[in-house]
N, C-alpha and C. Protein backbone atom coordinates (compact mmCIF):
# COMPACT_ATOMS: atom_id res chain seq x y z
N UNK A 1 0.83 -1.20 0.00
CA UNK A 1 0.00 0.00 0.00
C UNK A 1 0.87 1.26 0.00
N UNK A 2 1.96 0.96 0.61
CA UNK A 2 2.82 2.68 1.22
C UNK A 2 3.35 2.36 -0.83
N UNK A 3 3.95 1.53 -1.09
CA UNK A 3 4.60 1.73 -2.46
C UNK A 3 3.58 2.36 -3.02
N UNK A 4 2.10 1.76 -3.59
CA UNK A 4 1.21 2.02 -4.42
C UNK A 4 1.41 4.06 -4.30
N UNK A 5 1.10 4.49 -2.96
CA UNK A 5 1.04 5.54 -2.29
C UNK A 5 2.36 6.71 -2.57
N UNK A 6 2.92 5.94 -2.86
CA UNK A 6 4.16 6.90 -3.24
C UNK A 6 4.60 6.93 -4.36
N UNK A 7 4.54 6.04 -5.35
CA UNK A 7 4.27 5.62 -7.20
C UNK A 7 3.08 6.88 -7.41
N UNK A 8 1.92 6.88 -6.68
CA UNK A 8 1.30 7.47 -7.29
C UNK A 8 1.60 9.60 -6.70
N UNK A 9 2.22 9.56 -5.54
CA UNK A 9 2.79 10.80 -5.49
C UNK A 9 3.83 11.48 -6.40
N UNK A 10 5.22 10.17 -6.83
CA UNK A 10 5.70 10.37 -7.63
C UNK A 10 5.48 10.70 -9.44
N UNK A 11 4.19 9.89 -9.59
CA UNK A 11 3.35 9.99 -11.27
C UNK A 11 2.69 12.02 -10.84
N UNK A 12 2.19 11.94 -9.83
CA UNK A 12 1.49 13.39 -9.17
C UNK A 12 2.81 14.23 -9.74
N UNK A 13 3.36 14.27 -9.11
CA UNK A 13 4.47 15.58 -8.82
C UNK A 13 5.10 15.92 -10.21
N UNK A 14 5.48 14.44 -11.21
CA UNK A 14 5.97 14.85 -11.92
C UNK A 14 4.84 14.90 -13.03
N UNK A 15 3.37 14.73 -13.33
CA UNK A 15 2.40 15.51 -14.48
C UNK A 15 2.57 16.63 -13.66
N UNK A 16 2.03 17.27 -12.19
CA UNK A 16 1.96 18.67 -12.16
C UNK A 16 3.16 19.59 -12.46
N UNK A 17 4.61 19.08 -12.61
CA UNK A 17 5.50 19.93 -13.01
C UNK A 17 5.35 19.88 -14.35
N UNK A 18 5.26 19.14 -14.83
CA UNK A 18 5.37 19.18 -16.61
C UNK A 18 4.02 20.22 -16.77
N UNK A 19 3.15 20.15 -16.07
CA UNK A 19 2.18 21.02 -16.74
C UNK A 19 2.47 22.66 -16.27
N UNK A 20 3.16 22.64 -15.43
CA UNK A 20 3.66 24.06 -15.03
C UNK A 20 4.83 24.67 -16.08
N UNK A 21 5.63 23.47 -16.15
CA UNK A 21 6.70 24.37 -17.22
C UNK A 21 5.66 24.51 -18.54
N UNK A 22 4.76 24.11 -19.11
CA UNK A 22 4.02 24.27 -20.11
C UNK A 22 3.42 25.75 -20.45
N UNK A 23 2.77 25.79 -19.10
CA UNK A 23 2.72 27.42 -18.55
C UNK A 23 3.44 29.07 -18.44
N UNK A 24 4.62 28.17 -17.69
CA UNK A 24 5.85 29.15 -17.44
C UNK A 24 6.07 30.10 -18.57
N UNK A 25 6.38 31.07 -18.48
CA UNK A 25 6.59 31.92 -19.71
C UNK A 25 8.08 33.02 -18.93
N UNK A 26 8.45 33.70 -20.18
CA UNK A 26 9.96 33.92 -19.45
C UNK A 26 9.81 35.62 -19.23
N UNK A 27 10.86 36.38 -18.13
CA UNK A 27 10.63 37.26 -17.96
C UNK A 27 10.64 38.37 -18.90
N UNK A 28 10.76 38.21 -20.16
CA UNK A 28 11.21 39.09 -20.93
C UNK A 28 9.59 39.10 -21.55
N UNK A 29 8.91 38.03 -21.86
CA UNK A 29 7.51 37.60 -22.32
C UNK A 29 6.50 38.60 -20.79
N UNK A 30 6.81 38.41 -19.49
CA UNK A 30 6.13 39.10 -18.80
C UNK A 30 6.35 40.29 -18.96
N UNK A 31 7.31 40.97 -18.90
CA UNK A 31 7.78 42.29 -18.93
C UNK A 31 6.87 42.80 -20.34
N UNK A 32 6.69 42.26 -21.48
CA UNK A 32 6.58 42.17 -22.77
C UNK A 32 4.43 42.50 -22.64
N UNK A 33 4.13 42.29 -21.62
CA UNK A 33 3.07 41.81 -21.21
C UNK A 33 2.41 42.91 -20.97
N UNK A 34 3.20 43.33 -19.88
CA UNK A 34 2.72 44.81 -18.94
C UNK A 34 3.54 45.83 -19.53
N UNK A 35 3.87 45.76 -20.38
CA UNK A 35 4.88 47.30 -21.38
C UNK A 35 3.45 47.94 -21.06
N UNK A 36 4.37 49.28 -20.67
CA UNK A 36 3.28 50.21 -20.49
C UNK A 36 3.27 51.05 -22.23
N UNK A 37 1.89 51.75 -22.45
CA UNK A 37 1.79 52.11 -23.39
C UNK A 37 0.94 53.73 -22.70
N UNK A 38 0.76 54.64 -23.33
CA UNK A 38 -0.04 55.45 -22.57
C UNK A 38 -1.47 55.77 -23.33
N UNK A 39 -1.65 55.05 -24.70
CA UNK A 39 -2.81 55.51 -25.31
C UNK A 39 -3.76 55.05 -24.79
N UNK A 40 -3.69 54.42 -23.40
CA UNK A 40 -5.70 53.81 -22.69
C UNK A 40 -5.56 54.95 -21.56
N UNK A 41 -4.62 56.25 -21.53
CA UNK A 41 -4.64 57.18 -20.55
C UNK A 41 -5.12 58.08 -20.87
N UNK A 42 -5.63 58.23 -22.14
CA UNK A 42 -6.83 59.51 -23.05
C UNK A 42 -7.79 59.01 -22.85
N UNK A 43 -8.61 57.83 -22.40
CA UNK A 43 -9.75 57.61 -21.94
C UNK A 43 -10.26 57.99 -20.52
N UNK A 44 -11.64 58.40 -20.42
CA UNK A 44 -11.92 58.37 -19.19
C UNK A 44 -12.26 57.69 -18.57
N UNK A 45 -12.39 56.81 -17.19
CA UNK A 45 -12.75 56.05 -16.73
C UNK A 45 -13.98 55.76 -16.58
N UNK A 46 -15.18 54.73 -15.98
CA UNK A 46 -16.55 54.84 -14.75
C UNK A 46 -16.02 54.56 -14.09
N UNK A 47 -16.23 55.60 -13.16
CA UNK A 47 -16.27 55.51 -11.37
C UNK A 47 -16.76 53.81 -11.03
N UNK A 48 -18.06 54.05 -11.47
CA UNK A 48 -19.10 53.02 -11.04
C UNK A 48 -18.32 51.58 -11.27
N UNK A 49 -17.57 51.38 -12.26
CA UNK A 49 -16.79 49.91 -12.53
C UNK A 49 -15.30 49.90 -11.65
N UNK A 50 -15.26 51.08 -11.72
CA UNK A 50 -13.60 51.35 -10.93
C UNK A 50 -13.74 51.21 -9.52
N UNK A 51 -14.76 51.13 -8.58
CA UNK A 51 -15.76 50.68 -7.24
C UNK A 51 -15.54 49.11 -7.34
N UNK A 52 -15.81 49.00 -8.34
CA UNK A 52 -15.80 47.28 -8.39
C UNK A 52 -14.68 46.58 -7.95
N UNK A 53 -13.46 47.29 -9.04
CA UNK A 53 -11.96 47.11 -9.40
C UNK A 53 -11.61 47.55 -7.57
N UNK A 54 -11.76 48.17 -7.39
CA UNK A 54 -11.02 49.26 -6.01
C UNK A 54 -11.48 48.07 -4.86
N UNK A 55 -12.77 47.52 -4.57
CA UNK A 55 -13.24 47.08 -3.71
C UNK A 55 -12.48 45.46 -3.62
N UNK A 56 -12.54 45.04 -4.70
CA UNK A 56 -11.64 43.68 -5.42
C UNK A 56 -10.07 43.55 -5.08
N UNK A 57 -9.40 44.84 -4.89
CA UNK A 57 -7.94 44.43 -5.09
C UNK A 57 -7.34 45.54 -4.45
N UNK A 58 -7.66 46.94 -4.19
CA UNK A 58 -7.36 47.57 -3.33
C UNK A 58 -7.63 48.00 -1.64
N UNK A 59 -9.08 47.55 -1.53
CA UNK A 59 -9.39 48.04 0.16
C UNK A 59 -8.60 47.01 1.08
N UNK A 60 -7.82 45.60 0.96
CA UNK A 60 -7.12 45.21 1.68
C UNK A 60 -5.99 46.12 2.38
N UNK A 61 -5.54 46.37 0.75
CA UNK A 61 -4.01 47.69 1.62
C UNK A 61 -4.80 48.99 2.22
N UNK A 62 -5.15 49.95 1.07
CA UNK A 62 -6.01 50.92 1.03
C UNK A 62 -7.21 51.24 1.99
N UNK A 63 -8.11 50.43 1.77
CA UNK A 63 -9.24 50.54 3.05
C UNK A 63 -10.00 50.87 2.36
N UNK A 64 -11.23 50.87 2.55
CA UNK A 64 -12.40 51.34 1.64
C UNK A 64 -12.85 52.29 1.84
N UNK A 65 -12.56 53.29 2.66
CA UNK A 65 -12.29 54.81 1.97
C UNK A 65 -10.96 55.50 1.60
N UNK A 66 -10.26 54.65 1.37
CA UNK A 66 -9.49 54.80 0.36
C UNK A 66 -8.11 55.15 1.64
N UNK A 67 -8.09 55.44 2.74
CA UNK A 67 -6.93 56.29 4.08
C UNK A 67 -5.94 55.63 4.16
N UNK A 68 -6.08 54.59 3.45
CA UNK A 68 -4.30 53.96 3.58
C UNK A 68 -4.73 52.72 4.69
N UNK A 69 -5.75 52.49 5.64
CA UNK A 69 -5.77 51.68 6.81
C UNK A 69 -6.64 50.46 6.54
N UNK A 70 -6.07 49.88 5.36
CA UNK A 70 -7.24 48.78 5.30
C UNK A 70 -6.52 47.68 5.77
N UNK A 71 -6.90 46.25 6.10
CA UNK A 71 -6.90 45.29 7.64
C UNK A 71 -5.60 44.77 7.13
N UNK A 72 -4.48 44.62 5.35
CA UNK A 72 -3.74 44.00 5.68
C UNK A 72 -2.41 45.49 6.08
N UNK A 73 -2.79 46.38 5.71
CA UNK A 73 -1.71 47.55 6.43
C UNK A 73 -1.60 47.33 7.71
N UNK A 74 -2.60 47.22 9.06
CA UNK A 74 -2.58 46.73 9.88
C UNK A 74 -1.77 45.90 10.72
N UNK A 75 -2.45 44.61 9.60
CA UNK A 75 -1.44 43.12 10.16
C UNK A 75 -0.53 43.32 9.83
N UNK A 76 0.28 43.39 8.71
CA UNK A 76 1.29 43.12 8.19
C UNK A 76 2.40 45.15 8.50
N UNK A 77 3.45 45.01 8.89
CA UNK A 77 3.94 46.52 9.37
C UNK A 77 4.53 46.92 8.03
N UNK A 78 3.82 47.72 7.05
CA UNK A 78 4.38 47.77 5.95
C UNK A 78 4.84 49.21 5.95
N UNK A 79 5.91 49.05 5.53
CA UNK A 79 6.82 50.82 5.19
C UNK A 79 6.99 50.48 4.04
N UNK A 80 7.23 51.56 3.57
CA UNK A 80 6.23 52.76 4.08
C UNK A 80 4.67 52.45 3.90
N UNK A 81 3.69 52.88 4.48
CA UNK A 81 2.17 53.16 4.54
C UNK A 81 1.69 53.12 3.19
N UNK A 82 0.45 52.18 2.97
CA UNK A 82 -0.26 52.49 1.69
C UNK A 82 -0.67 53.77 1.36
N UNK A 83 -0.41 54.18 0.48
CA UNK A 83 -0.81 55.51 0.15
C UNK A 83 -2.44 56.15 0.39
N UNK A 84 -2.38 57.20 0.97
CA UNK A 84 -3.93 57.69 1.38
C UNK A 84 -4.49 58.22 0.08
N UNK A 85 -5.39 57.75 -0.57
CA UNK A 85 -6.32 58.30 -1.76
C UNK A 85 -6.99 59.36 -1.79
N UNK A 86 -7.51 59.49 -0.80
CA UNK A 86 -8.55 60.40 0.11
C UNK A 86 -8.16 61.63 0.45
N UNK A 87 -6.22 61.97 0.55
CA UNK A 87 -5.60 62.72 0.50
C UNK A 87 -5.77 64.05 -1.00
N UNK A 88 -6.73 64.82 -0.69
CA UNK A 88 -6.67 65.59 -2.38
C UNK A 88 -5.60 66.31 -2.52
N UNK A 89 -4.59 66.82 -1.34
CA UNK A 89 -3.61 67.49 -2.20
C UNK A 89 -2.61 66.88 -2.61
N UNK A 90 -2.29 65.44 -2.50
CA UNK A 90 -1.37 64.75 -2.77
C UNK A 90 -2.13 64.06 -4.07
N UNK A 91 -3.23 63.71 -3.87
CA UNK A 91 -4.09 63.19 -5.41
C UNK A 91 -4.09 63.94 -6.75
N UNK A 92 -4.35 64.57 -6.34
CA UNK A 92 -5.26 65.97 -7.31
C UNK A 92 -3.77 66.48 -7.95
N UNK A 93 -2.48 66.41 -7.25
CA UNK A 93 -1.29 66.81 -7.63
C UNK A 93 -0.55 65.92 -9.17
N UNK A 94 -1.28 64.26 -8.90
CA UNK A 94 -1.13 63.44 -9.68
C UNK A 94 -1.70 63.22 -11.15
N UNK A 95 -0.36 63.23 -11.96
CA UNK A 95 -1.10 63.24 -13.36
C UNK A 95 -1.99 61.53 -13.44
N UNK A 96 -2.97 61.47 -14.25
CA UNK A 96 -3.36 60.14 -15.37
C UNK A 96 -2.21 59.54 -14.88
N UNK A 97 -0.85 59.59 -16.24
CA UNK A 97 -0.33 59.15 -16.50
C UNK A 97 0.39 58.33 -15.51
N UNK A 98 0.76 58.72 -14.36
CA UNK A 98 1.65 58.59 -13.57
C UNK A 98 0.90 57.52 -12.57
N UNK A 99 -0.35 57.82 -12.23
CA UNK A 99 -0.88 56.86 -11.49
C UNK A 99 -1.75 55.38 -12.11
N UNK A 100 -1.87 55.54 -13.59
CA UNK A 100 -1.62 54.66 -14.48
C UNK A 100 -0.81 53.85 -14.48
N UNK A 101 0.49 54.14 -14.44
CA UNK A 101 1.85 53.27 -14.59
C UNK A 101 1.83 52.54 -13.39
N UNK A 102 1.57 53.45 -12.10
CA UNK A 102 1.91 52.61 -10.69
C UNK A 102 0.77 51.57 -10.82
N UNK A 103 0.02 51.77 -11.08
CA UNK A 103 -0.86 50.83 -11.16
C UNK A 103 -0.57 49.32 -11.95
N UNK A 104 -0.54 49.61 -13.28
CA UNK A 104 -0.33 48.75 -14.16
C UNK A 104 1.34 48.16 -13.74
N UNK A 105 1.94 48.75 -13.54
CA UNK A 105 3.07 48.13 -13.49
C UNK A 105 4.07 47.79 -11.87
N UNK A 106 2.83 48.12 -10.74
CA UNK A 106 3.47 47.83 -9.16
C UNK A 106 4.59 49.65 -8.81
N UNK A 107 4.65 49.30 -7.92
CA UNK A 107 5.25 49.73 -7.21
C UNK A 107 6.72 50.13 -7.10
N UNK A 108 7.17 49.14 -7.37
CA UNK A 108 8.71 48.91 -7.32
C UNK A 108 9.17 49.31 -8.85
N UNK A 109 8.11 48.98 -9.43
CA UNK A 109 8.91 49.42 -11.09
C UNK A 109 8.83 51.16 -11.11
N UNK A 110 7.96 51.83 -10.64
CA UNK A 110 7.90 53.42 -10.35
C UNK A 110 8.56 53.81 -9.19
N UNK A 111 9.47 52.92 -8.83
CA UNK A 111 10.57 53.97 -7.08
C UNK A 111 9.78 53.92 -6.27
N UNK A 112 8.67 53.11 -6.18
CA UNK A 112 7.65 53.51 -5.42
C UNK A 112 7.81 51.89 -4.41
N UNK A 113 6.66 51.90 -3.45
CA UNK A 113 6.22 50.60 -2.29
C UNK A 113 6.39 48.92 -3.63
N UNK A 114 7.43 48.27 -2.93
CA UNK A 114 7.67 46.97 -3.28
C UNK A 114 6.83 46.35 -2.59
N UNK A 115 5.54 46.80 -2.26
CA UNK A 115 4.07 46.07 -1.15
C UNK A 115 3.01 46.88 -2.92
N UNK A 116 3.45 47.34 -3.69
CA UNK A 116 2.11 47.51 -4.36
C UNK A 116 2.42 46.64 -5.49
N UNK A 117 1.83 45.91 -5.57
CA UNK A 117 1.63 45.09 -7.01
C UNK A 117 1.19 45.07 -8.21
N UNK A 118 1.90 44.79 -9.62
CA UNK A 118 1.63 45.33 -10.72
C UNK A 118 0.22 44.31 -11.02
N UNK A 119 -0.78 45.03 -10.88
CA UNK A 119 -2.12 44.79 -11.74
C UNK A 119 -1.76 44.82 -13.27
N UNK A 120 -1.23 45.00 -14.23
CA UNK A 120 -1.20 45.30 -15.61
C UNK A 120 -1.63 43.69 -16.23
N UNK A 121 -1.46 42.42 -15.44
CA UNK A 121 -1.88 41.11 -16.09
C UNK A 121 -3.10 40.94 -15.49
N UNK A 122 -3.32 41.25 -14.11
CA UNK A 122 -5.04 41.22 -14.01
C UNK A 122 -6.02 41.87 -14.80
N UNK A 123 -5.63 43.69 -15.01
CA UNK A 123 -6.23 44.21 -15.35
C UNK A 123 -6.37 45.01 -16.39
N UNK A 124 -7.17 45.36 -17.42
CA UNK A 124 -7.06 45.98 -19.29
C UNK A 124 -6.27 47.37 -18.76
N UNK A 125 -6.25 48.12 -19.94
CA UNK A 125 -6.12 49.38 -19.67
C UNK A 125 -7.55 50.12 -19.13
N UNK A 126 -8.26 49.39 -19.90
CA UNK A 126 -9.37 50.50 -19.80
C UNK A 126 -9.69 49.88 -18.04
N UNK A 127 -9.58 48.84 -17.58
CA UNK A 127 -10.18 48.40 -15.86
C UNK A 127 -9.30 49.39 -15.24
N UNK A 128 -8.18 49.58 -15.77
CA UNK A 128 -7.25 50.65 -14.88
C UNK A 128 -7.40 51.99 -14.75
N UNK A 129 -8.10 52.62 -16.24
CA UNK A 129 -8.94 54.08 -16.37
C UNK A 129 -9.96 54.26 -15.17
N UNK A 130 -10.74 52.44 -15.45
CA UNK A 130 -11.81 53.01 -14.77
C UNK A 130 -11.62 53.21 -12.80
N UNK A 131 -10.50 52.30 -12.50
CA UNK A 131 -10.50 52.21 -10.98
C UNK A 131 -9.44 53.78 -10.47
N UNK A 132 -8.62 54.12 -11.68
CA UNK A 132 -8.14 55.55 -11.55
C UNK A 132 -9.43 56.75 -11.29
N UNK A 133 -10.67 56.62 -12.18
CA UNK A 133 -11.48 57.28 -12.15
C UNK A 133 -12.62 57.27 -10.75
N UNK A 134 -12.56 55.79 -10.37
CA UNK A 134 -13.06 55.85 -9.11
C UNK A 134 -11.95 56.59 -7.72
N UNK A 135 -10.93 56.25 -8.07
CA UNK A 135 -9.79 56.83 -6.78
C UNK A 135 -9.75 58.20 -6.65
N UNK A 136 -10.13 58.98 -7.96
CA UNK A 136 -10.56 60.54 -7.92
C UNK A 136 -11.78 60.62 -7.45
N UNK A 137 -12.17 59.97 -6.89
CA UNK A 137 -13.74 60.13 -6.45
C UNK A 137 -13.25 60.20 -4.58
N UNK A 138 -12.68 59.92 -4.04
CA UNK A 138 -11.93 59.43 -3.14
C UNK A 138 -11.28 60.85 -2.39
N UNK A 139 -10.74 61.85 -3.46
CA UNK A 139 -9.97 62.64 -3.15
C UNK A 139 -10.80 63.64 -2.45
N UNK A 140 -10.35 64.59 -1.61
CA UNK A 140 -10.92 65.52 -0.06
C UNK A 140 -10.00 66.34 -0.35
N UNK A 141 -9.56 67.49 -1.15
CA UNK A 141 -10.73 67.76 -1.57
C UNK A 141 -11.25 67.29 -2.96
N UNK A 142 -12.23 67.39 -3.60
CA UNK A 142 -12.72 66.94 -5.02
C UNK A 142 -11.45 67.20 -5.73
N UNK A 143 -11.36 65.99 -6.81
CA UNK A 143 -10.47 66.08 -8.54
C UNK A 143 -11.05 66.89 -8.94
N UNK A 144 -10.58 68.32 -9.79
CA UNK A 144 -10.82 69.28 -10.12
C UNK A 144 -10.36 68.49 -12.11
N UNK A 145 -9.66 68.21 -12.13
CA UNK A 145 -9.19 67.29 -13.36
C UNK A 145 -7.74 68.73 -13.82
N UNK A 146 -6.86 67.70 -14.24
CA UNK A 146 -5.83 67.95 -14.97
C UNK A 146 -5.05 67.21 -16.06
């Protein structure tokens, strides 16, 4: 029984690796992936879908009003602090473009928190317009637009 039991862990381990390298793709193909482009940054977002996006993948760090204090900032002691959204003079200061990129492409690729993660394979350009367009909704005082 223990042989049968371990023949068949060994047949296990090695289909699930073969089907992973099948998968695997190389960093130059990821990088290749999330190339930022800026022509989905002339669109405007919905708020209303970017709520969706924001509630899905940001209020863990963020918080759902956006203050930087959502439950894994908390647990986890992250430095620096998720960025406060809710903040308008630090928002409102921010081009499209710029909070586009952090988005799509993490944190660490913009000098920025190696705790923010590049959404650009989760999410289109246009899911990224739209959750940019909800995060101006966020800002105290109001996006005036620039």
């Amino acid at each position: 029984m223990k042989r049968y039991l371990f023949m068949v862990l060994v047949i296990t381990l090695y289909v699930f690796g073969f089907v992973i390298t099948i998968y695997a793709i190389s960093a130059d193909e990821f990088l290749e992936m999330i190339k930022f482009t800026s022509k989905a940054v002339t669109k405007k977002g919905d708020p209303a879908q970017g709520k969706i996006f924001y509630a899905m993948y940001c209020t863990n760090c963020h918080g759902e009003k956006g203050d930087g204090n959502g439950p894994v900032s908390g647990t986890v002691k992250m430095d620096p602090k998720p960025r406060n959204h809710s903040d308008g003079k630090y928002m409102n200061a921010r081009k499209g473009e710029d909070l586009f990129k952090i988005v799509k492409l993490g944190g660490k690729a913009v000098d920025k928190s190696v705790y923010m993660p590049a959404f650009g394979v989760i999410l289109s350009g246009e899911d990224i317009m739209d959750l940019i367009a909800f995060m101006r909704t966020l800002a105290v005082p109001p996006y005036s637009g620039n």
